[in-house]
Protein backbone atom coordinates (compact mmCIF):
# COMPACT_ATOMS: atom_id res chain seq x y z
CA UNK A 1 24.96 -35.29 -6.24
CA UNK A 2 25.25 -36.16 -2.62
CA UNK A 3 28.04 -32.77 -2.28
CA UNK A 4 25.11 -30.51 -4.09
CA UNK A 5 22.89 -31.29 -1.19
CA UNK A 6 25.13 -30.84 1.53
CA UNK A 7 26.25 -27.85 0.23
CA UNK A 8 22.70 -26.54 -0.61
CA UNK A 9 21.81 -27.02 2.95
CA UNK A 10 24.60 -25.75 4.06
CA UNK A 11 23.76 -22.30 2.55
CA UNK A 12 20.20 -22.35 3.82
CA UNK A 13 21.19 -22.91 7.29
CA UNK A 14 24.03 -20.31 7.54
CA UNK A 15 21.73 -17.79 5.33
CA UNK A 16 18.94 -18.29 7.56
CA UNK A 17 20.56 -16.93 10.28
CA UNK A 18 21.16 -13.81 8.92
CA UNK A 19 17.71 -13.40 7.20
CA UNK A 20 16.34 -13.54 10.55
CA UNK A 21 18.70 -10.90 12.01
CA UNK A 22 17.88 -8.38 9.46
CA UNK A 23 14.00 -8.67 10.77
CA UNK A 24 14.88 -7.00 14.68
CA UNK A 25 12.93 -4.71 15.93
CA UNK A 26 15.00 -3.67 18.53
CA UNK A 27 15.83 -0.55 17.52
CA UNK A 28 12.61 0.71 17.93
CA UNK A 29 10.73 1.53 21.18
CA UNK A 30 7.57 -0.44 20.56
CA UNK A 31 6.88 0.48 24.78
CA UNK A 32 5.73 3.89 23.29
CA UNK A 33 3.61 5.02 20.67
CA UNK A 34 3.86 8.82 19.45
CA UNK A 35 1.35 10.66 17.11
CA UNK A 36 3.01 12.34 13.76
CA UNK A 37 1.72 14.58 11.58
CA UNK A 38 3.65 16.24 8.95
CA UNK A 39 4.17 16.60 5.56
CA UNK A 40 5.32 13.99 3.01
CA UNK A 41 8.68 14.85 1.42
CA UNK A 42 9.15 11.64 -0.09
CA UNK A 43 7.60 8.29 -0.21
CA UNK A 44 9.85 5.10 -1.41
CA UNK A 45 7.99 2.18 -2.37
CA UNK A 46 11.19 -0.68 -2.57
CA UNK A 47 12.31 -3.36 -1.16
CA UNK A 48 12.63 -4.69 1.63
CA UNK A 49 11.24 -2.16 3.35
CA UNK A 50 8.87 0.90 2.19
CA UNK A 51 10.24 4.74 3.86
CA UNK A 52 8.37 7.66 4.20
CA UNK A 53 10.15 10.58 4.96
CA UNK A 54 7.73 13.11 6.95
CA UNK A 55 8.28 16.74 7.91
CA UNK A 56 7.39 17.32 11.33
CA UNK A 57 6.94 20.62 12.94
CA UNK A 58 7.47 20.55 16.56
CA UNK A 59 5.58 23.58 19.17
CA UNK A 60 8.13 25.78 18.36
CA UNK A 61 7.23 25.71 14.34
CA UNK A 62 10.60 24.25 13.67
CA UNK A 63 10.96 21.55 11.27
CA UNK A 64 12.64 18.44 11.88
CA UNK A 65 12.84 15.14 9.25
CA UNK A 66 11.80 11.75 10.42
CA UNK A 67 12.40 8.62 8.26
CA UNK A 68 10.13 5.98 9.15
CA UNK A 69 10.76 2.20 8.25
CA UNK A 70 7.61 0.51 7.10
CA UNK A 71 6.73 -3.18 5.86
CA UNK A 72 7.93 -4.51 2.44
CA UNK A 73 5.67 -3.85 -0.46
CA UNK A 74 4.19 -7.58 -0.03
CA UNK A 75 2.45 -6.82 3.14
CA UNK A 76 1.39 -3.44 3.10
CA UNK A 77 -0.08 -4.40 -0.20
CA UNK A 78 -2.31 -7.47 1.00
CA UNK A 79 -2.94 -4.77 3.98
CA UNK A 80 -4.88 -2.37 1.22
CA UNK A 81 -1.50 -0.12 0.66
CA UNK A 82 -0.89 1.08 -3.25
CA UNK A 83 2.41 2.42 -4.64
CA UNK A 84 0.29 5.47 -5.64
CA UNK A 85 -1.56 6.29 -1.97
CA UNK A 86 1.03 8.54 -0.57
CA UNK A 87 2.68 11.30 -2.73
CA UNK A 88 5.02 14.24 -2.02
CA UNK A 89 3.73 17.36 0.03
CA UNK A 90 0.14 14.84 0.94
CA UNK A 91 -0.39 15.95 5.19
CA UNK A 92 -0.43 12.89 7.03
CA UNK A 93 -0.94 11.41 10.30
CA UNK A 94 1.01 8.46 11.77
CA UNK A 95 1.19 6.61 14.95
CA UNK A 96 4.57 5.45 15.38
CA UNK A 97 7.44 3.58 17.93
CA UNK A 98 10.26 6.16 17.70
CA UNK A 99 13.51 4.96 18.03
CA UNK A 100 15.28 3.95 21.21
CA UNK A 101 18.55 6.55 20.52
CA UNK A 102 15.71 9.56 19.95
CA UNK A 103 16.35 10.05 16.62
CA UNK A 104 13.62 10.99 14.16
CA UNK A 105 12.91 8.02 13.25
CA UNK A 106 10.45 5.33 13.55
């Protein structure tokens, strides 16, 4: 019985650790704030995290694909986000913090 414990707390500790890594935002430049607006190619409500993937057209017209990493389903759903808000080819606008490497991605 007394082995169960240990071991049970054990894998709480050591999972813990990793649980919390996987929540950085450090990737992200949260110093700046840019304004997106582009079309939705697709919109992934799953686990952990929800992705919409925008089409952006910069001044030149060309098009270029961002990804951007939103909350789990959990949260945006308390926050008044449905599964069904956001569909394929709907124009949207989003604030974002790009990430640090320039990527299109927020």
């Amino acid at each position: 019985m007394k082995l169960r414990i240990f071991l049970a707390a054990c894998c709480l500790t050591f999972g813990a650790g990793s649980a919390l890594a996987h929540h950085s935002f450090a990737m992200f430049d949260r110093d700046h704030q840019i304004l997106l607006k582009g079309k939705v190619t697709e919109f992934d409500w799953q686990n952990p995290h929800i992705y919409i993937h925008l089409e952006v057209k910069d001044k030149d017209g060309k098009s270029k694909n961002w990804l951007i990493e939103c909350a789990n389903p959990g949260i945006l759903d308390r926050a008044g986000w449905k599964f069904n808000m956001i569909k394929k080819d709907d124009e949207i606008t989003l604030v974002v913090s790009p990430l640090r490497t320039g990527e299109p991605g927020a």
